[in-house]
PDB file of N, CA and C in Angstrom:
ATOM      1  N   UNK A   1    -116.310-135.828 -33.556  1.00  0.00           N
ATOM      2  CA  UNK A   1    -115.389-136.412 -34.507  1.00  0.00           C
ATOM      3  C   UNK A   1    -114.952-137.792 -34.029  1.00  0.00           C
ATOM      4  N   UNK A   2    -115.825-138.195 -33.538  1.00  0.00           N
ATOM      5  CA  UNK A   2    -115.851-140.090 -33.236  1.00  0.00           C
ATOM      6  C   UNK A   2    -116.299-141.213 -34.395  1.00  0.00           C
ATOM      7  N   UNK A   3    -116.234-141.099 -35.111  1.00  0.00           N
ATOM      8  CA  UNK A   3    -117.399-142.092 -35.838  1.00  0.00           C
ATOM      9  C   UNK A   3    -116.501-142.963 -36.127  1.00  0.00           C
ATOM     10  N   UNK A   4    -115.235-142.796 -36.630  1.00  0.00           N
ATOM     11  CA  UNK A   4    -114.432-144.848 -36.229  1.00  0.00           C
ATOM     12  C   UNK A   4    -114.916-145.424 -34.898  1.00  0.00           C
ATOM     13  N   UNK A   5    -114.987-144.670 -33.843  1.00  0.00           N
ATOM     14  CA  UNK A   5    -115.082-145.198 -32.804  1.00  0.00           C
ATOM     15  C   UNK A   5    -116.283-145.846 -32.699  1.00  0.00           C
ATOM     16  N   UNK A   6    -117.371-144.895 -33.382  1.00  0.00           N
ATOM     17  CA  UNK A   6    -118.968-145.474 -33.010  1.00  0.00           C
ATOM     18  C   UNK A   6    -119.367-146.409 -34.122  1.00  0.00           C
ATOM     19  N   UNK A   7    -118.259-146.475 -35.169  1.00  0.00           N
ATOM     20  CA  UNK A   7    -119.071-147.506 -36.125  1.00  0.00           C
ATOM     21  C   UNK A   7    -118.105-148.528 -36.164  1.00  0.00           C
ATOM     22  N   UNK A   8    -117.018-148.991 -35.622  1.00  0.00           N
ATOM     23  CA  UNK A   8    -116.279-149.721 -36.104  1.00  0.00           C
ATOM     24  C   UNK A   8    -116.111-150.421 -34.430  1.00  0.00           C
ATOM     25  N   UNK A   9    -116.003-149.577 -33.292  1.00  0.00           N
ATOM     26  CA  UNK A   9    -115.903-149.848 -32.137  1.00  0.00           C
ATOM     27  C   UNK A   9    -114.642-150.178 -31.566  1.00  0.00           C
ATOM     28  N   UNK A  10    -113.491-149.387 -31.839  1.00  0.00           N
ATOM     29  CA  UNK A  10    -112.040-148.920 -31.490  1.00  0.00           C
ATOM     30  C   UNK A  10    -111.645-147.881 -31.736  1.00  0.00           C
ATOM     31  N   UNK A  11    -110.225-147.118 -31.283  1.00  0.00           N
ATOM     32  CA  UNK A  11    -110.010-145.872 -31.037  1.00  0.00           C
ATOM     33  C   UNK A  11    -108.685-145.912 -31.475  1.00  0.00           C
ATOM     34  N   UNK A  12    -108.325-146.016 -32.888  1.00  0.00           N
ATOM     35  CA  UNK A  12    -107.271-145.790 -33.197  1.00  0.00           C
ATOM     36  C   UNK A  12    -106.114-144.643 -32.613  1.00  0.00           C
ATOM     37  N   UNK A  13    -107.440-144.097 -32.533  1.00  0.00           N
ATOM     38  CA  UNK A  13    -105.783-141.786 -31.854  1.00  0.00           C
ATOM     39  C   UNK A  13    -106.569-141.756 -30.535  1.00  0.00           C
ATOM     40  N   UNK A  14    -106.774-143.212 -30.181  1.00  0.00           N
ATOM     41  CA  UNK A  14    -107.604-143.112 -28.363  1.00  0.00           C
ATOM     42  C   UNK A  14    -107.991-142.191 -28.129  1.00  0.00           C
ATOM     43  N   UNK A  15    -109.010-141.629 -29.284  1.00  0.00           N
ATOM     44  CA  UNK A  15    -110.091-140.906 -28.607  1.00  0.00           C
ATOM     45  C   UNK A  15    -110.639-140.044 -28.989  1.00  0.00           C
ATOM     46  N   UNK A  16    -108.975-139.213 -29.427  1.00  0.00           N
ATOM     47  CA  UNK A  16    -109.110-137.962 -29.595  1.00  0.00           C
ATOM     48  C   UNK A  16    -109.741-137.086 -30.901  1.00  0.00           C
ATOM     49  N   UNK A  17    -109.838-137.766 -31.977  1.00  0.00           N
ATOM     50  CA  UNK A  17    -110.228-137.325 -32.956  1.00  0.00           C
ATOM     51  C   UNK A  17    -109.269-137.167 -33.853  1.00  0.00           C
ATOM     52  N   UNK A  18    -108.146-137.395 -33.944  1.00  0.00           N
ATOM     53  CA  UNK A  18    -107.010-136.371 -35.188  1.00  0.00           C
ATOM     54  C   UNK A  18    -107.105-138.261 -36.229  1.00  0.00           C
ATOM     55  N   UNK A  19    -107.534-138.999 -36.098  1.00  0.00           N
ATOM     56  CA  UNK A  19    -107.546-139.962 -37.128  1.00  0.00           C
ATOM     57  C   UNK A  19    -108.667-139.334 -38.111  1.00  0.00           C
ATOM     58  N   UNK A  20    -109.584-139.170 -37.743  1.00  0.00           N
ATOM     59  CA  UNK A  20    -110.925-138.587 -38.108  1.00  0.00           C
ATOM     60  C   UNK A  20    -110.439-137.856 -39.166  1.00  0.00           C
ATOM     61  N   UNK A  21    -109.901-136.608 -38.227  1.00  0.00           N
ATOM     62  CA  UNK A  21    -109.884-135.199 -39.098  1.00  0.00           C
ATOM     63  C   UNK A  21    -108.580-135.134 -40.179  1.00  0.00           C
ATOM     64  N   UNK A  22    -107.748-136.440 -39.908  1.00  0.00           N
ATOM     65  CA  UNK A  22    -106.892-137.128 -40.888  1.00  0.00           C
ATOM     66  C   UNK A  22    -107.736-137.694 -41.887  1.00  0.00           C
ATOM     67  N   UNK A  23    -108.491-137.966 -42.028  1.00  0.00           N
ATOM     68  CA  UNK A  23    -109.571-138.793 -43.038  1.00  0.00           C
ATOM     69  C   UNK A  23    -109.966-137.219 -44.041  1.00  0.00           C
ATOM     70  N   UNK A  24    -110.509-136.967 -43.394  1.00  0.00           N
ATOM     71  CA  UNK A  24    -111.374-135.228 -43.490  1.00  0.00           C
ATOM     72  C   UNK A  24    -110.208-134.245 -44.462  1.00  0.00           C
ATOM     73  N   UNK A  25    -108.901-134.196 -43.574  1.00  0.00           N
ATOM     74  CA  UNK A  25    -108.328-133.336 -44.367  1.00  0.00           C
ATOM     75  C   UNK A  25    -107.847-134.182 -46.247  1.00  0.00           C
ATOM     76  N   UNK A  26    -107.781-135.302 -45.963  1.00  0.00           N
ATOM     77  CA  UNK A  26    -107.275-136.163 -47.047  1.00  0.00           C
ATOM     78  C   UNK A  26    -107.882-136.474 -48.026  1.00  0.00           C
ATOM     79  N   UNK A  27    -109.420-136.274 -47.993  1.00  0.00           N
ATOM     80  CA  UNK A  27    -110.338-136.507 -48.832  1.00  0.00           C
ATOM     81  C   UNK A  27    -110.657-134.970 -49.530  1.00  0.00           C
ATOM     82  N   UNK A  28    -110.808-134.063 -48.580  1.00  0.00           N
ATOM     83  CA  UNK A  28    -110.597-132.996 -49.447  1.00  0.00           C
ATOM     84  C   UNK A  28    -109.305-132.126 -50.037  1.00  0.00           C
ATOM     85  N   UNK A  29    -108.341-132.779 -50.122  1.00  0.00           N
ATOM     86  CA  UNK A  29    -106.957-132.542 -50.948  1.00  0.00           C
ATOM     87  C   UNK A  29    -107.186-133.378 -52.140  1.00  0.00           C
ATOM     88  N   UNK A  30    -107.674-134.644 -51.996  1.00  0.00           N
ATOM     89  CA  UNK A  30    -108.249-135.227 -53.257  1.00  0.00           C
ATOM     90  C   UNK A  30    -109.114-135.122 -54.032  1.00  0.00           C
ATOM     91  N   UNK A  31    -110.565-134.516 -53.512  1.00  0.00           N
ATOM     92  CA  UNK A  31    -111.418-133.681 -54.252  1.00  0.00           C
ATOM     93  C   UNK A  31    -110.977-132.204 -55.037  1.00  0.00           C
ATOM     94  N   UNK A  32    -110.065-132.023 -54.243  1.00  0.00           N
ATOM     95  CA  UNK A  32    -109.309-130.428 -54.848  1.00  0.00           C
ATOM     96  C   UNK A  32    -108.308-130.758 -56.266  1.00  0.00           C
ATOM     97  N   UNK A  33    -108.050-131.922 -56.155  1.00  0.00           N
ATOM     98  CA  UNK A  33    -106.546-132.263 -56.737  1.00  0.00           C
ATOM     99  C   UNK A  33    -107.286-132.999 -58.073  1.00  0.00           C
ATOM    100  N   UNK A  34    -108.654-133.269 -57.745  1.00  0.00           N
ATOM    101  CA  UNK A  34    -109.082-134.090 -59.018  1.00  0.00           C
ATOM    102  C   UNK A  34    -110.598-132.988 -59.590  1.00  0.00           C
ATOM    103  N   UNK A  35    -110.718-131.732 -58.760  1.00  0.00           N
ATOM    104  CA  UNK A  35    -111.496-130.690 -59.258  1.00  0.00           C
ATOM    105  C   UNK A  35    -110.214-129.633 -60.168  1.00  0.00           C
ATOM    106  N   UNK A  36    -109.341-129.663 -59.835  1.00  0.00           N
ATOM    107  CA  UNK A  36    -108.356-128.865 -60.338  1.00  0.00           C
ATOM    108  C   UNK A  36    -108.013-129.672 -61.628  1.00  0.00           C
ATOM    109  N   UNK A  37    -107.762-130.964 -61.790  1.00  0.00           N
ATOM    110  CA  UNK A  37    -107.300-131.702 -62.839  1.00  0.00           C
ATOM    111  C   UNK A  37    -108.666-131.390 -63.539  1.00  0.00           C
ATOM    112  N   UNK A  38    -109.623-131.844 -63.238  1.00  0.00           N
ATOM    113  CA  UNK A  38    -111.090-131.840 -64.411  1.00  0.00           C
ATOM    114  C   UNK A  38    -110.985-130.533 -65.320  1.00  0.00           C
ATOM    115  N   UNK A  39    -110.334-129.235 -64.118  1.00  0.00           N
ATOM    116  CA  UNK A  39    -110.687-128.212 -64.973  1.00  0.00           C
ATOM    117  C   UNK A  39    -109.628-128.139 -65.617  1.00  0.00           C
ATOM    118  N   UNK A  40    -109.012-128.265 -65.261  1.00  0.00           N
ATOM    119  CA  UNK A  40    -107.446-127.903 -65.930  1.00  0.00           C
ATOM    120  C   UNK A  40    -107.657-128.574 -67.475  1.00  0.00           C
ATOM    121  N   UNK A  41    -108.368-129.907 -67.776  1.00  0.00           N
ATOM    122  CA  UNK A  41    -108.137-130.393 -68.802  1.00  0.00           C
ATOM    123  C   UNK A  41    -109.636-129.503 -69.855  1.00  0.00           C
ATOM    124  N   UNK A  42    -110.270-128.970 -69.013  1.00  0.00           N
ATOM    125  CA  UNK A  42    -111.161-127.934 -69.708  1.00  0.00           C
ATOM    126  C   UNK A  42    -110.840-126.824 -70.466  1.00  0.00           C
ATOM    127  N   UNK A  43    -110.190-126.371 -69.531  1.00  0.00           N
ATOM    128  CA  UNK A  43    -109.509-124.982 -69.906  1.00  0.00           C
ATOM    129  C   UNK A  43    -108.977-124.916 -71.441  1.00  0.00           C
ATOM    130  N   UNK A  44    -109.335-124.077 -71.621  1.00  0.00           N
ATOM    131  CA  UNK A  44    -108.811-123.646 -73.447  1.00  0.00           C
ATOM    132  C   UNK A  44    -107.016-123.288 -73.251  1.00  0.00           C
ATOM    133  N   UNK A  45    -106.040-123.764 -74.353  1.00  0.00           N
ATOM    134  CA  UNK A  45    -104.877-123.918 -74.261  1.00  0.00           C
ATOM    135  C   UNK A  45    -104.293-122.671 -75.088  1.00  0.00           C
ATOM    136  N   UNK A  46    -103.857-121.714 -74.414  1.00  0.00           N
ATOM    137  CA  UNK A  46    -103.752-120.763 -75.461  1.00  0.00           C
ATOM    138  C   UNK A  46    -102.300-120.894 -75.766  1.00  0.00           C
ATOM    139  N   UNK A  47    -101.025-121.441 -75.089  1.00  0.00           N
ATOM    140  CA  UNK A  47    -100.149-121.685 -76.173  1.00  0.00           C
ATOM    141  C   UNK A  47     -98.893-120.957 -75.567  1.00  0.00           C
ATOM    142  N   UNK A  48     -99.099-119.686 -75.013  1.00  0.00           N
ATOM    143  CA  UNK A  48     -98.562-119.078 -74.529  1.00  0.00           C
ATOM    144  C   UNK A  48     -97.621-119.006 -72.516  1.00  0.00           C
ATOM    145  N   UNK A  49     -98.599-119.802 -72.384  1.00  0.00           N
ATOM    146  CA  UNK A  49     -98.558-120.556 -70.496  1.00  0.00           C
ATOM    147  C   UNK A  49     -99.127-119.026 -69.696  1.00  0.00           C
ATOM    148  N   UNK A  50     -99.601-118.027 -70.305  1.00  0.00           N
ATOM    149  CA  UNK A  50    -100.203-116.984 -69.685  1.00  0.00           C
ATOM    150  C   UNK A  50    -101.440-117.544 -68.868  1.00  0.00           C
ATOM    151  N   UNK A  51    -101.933-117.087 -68.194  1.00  0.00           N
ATOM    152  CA  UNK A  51    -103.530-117.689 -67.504  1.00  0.00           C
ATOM    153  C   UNK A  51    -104.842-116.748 -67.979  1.00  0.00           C
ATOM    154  N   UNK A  52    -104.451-116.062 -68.621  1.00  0.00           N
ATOM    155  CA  UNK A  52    -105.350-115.393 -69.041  1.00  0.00           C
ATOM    156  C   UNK A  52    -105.606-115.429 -70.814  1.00  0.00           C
ATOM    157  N   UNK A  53    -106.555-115.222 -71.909  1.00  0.00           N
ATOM    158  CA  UNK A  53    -106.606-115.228 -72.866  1.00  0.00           C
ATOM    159  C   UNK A  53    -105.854-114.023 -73.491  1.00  0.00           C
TER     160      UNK A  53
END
């Protein structure tokens, strides 16, 4: 979990990796947050706020 380090050539969290896996966790809260919105606007509206038909 280096690759700022190996592509950019500095060590923001000196070293350790938690910038990285800061990247990692943040991108997939945003894939979740904009897979959840896509469906959400799919979903059939039944009117009621039940989740089921």
């Amino acid at each position: 979990m280096d690759f700022i380090e190996r592509i950019f050539g500095v060590a923001p969290d000196g070293g350790d990796g938690t910038t990285e896996m800061l990247y990692i966790v943040v991108a997939l809260a945003v894939a979740a947050m904009v897979a959840a919105r896509s469906w959400s606007a799919v979903a059939p509206q039944s009117g009621d706020g039940s989740f089921f038909f």
